[in-house]
PDB file of N, CA and C in Angstrom:
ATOM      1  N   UNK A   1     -25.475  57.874   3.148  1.00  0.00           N
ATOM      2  CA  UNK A   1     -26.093  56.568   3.007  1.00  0.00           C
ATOM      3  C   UNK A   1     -26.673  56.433   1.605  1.00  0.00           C
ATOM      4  N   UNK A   2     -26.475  55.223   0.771  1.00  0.00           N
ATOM      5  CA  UNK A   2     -27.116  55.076  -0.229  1.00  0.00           C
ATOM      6  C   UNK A   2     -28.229  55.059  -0.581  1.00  0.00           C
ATOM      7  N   UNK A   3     -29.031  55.272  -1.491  1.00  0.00           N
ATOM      8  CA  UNK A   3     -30.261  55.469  -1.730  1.00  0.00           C
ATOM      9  C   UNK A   3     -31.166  53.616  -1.969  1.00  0.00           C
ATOM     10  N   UNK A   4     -32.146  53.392  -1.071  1.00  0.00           N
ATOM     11  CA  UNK A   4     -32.683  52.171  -1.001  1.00  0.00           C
ATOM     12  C   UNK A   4     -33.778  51.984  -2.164  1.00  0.00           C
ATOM     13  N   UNK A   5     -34.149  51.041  -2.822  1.00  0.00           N
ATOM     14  CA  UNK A   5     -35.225  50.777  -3.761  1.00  0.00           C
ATOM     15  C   UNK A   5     -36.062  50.020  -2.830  1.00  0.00           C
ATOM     16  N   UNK A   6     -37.351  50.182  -2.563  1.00  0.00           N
ATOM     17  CA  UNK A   6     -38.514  49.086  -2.078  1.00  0.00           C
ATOM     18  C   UNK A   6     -39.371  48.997  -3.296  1.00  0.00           C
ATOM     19  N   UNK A   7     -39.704  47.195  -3.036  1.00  0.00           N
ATOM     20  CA  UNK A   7     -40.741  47.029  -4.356  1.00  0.00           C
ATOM     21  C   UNK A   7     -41.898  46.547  -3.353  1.00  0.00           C
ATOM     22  N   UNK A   8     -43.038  46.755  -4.243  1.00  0.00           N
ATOM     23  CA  UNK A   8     -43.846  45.858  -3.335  1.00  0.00           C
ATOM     24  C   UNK A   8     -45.178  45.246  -5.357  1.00  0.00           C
ATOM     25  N   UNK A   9     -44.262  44.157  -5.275  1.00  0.00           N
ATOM     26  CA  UNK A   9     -44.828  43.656  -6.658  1.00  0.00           C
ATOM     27  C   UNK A   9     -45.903  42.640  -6.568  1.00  0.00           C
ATOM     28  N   UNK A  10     -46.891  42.362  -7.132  1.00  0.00           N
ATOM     29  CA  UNK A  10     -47.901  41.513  -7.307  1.00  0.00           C
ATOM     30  C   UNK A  10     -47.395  40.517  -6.970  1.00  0.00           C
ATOM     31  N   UNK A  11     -48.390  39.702  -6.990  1.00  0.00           N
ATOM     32  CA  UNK A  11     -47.586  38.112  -7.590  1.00  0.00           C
ATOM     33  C   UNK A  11     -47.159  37.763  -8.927  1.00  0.00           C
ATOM     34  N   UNK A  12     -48.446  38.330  -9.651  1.00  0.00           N
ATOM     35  CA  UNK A  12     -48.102  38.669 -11.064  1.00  0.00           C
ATOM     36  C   UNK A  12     -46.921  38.692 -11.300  1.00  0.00           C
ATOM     37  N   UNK A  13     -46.909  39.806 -11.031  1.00  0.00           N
ATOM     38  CA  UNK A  13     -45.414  40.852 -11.338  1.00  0.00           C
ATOM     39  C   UNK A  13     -44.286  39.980 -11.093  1.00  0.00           C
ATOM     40  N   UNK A  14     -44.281  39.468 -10.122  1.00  0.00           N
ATOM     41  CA  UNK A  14     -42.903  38.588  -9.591  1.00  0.00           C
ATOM     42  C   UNK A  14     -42.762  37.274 -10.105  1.00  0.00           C
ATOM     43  N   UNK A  15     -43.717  36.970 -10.680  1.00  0.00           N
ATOM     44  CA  UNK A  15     -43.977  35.676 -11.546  1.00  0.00           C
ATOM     45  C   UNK A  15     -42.857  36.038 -12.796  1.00  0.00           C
ATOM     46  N   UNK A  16     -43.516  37.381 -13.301  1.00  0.00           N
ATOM     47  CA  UNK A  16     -42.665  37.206 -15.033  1.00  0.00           C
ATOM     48  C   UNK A  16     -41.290  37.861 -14.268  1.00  0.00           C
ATOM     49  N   UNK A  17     -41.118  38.780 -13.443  1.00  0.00           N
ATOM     50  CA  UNK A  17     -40.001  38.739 -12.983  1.00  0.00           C
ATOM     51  C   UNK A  17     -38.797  37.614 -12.862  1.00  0.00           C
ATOM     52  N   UNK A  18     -39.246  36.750 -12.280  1.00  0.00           N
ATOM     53  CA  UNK A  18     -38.629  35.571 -12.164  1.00  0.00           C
ATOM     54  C   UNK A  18     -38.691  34.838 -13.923  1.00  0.00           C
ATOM     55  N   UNK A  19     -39.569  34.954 -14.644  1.00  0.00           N
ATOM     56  CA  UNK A  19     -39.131  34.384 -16.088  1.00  0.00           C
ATOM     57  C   UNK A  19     -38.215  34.985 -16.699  1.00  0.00           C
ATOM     58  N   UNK A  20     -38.278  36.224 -16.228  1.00  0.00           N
ATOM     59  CA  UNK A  20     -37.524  37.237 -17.334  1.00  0.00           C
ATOM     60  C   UNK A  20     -36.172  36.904 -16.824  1.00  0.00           C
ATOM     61  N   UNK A  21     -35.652  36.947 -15.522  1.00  0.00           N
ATOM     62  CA  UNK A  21     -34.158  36.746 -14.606  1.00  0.00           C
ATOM     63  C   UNK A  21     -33.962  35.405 -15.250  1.00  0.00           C
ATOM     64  N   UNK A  22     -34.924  34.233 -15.735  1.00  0.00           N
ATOM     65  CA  UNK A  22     -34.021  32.509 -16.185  1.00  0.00           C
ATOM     66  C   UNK A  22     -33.769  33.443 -17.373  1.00  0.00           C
ATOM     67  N   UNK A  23     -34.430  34.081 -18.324  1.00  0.00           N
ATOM     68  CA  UNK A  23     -34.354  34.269 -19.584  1.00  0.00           C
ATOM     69  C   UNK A  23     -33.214  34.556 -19.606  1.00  0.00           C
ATOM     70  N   UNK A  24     -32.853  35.828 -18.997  1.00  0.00           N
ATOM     71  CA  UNK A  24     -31.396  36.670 -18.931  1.00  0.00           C
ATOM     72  C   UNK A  24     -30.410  35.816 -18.397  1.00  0.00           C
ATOM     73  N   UNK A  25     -30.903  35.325 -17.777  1.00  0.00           N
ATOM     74  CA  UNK A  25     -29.327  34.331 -16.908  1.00  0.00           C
ATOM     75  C   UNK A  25     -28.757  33.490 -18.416  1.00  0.00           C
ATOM     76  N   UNK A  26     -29.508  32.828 -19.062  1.00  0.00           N
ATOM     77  CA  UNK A  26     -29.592  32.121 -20.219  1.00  0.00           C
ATOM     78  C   UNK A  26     -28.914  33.421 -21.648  1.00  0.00           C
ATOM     79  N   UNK A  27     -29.460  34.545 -21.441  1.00  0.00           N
ATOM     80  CA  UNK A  27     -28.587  35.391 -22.661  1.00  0.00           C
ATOM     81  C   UNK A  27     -26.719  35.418 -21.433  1.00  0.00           C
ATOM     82  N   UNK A  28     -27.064  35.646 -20.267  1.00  0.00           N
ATOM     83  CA  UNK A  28     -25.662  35.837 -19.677  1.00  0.00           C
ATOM     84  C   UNK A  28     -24.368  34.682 -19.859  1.00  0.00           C
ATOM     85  N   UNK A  29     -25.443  33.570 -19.275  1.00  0.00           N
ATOM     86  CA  UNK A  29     -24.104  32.262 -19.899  1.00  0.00           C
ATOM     87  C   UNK A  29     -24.143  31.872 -21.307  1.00  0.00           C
ATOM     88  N   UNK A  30     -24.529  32.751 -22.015  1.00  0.00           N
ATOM     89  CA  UNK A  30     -24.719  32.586 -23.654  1.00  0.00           C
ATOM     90  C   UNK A  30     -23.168  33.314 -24.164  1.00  0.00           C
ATOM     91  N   UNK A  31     -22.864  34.081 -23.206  1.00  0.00           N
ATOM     92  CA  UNK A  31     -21.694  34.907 -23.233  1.00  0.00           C
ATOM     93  C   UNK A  31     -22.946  36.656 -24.589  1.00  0.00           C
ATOM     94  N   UNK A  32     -24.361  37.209 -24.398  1.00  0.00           N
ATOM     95  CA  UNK A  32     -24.537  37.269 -25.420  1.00  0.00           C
ATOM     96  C   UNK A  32     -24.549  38.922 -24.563  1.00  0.00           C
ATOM     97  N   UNK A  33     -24.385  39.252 -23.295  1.00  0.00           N
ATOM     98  CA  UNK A  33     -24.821  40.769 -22.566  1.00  0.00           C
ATOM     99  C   UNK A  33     -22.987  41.322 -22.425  1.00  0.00           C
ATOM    100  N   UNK A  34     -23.114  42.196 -22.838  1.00  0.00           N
ATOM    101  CA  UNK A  34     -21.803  43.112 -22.978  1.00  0.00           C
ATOM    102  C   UNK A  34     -22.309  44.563 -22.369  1.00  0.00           C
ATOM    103  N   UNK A  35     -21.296  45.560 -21.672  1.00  0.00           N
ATOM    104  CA  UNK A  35     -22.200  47.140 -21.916  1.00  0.00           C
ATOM    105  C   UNK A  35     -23.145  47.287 -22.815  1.00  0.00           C
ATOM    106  N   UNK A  36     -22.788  47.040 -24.199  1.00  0.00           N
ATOM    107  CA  UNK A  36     -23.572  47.362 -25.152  1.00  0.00           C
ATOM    108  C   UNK A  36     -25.017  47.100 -25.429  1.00  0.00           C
ATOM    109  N   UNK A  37     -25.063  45.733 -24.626  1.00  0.00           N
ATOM    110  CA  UNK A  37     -26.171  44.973 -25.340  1.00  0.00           C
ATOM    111  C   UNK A  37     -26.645  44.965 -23.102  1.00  0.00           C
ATOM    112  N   UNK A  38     -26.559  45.085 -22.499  1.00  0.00           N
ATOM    113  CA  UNK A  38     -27.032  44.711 -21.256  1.00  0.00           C
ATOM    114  C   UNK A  38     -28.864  45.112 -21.309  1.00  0.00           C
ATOM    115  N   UNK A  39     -28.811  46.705 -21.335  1.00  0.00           N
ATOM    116  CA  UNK A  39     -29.618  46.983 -21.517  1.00  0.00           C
ATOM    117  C   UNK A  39     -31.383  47.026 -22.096  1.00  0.00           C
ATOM    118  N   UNK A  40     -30.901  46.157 -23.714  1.00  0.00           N
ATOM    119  CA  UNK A  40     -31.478  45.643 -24.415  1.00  0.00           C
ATOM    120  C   UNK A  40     -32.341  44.594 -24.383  1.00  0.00           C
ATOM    121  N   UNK A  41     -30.872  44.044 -24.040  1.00  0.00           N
ATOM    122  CA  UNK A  41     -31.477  41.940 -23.159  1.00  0.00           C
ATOM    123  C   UNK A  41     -32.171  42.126 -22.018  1.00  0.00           C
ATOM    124  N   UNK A  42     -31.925  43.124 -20.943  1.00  0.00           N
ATOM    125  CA  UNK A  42     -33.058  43.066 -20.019  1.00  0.00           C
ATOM    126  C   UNK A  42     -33.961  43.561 -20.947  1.00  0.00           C
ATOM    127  N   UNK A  43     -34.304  44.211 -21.363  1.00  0.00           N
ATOM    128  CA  UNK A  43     -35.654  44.802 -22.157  1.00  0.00           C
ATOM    129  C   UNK A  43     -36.578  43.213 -22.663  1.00  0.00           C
ATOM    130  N   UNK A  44     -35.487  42.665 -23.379  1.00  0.00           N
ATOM    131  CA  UNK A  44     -36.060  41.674 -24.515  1.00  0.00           C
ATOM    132  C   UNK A  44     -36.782  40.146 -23.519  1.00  0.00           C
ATOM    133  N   UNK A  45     -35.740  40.283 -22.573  1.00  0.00           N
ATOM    134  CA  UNK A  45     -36.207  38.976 -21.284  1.00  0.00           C
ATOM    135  C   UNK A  45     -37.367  39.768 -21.019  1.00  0.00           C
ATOM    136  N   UNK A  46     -37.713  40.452 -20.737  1.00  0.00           N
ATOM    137  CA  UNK A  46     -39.039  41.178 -19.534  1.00  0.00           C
ATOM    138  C   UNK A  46     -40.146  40.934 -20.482  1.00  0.00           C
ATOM    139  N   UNK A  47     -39.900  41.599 -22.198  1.00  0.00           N
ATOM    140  CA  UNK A  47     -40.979  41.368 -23.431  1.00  0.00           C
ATOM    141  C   UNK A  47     -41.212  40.043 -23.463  1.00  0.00           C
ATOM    142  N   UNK A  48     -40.321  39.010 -24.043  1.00  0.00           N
ATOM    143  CA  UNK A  48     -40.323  37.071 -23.782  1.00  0.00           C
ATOM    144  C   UNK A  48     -40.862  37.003 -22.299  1.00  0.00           C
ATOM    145  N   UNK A  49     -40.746  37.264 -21.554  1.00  0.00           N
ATOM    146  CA  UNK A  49     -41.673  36.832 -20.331  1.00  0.00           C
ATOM    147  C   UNK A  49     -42.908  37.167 -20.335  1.00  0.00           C
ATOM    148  N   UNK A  50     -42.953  38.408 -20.109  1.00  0.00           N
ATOM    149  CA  UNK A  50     -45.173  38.576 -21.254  1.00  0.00           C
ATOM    150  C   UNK A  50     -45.349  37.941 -21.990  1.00  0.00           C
ATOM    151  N   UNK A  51     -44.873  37.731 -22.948  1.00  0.00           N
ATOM    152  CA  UNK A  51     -45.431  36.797 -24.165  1.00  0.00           C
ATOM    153  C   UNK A  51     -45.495  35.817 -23.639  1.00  0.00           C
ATOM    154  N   UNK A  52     -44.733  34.820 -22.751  1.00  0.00           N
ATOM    155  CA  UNK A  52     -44.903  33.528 -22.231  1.00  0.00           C
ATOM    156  C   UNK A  52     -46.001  33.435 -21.833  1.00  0.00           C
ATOM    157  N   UNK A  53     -45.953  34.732 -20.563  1.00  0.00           N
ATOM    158  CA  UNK A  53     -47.321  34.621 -19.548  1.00  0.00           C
ATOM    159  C   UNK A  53     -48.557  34.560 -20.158  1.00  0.00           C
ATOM    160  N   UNK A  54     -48.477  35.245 -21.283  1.00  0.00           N
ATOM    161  CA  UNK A  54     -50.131  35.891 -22.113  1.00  0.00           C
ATOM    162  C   UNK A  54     -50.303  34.321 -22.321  1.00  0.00           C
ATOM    163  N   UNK A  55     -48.961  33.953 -23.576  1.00  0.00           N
ATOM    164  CA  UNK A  55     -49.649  32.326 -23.835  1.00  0.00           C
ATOM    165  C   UNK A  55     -50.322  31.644 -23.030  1.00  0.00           C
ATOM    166  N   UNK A  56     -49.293  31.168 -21.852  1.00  0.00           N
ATOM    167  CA  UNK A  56     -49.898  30.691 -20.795  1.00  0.00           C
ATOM    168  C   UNK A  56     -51.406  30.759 -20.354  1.00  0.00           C
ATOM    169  N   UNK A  57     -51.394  31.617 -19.845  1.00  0.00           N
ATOM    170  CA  UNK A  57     -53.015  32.353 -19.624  1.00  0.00           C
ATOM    171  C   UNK A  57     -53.901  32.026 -20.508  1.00  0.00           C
ATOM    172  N   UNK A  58     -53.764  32.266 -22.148  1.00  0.00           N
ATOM    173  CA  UNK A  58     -54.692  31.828 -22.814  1.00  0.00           C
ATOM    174  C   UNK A  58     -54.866  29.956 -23.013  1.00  0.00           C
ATOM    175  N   UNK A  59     -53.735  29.503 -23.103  1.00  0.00           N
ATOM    176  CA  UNK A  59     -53.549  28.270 -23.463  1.00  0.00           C
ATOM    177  C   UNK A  59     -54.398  27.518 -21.969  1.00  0.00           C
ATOM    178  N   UNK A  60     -53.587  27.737 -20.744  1.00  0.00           N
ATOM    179  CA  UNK A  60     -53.862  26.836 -19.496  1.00  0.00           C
ATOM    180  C   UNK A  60     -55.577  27.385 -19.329  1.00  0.00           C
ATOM    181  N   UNK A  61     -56.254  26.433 -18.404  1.00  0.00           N
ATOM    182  CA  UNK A  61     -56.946  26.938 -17.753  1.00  0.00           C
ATOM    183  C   UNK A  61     -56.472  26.270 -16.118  1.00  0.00           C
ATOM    184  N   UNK A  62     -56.280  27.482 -15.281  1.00  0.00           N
ATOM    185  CA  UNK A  62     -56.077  26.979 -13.642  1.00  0.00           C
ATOM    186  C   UNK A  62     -57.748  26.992 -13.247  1.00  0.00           C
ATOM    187  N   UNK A  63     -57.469  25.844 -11.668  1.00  0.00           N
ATOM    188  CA  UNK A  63     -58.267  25.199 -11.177  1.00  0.00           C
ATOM    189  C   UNK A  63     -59.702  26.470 -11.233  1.00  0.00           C
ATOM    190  N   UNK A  64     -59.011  27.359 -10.636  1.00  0.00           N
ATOM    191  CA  UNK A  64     -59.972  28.535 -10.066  1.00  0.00           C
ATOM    192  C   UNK A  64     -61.074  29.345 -11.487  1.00  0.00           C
ATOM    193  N   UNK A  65     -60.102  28.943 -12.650  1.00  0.00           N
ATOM    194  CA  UNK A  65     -61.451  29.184 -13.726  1.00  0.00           C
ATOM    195  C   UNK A  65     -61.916  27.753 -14.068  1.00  0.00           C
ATOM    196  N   UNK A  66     -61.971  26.864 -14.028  1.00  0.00           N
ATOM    197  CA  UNK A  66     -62.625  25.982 -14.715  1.00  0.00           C
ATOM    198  C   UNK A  66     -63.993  26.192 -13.905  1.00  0.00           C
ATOM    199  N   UNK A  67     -64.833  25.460 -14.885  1.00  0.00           N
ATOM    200  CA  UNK A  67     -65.959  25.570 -14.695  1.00  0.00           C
ATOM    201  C   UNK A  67     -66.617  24.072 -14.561  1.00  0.00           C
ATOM    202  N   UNK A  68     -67.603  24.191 -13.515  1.00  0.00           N
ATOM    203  CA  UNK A  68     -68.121  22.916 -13.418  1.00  0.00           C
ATOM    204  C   UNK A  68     -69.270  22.301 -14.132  1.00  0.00           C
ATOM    205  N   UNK A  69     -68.886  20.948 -14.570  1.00  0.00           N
ATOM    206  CA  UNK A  69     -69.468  20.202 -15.690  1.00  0.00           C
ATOM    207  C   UNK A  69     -70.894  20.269 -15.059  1.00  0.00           C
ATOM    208  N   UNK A  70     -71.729  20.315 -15.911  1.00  0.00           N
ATOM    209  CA  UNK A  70     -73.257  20.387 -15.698  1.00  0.00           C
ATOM    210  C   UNK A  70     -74.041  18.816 -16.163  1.00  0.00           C
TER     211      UNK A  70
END
């Protein structure tokens, strides 16, 4: 029997997960992932998805931090 992977990821986690998979889908119909380069581009989608998120985070404020006007 093959060997199974279980994840059990944040939400976090599955958030940039899911950025990083549009990113890559986007290098894939780019024609830009070969053997050569597969590897890489997942690397580089997963890095561009942190960086999104960090922006995000700093830029947005969600409901749960704002603070109420005095």
């Amino acid at each position: 029997m093959d060997e199974q992977d279980f994840f059990r990821l944040q939400h976090s986690e599955t958030s940039i997960a899911l950025i990083a998979a549009q990113i890559l889908s986007a290098f894939i119909s780019s024609g830009k992932i070969t053997g050569q380069t597969e590897e890489a581009l997942v690397d580089k989608s997963l890095s561009l998805a942190i960086s999104i998120a960090r922006k995000a985070e700093d830029w947005i404020e969600s409901d749960s931090e704002k603070t109420k006007p005095k």
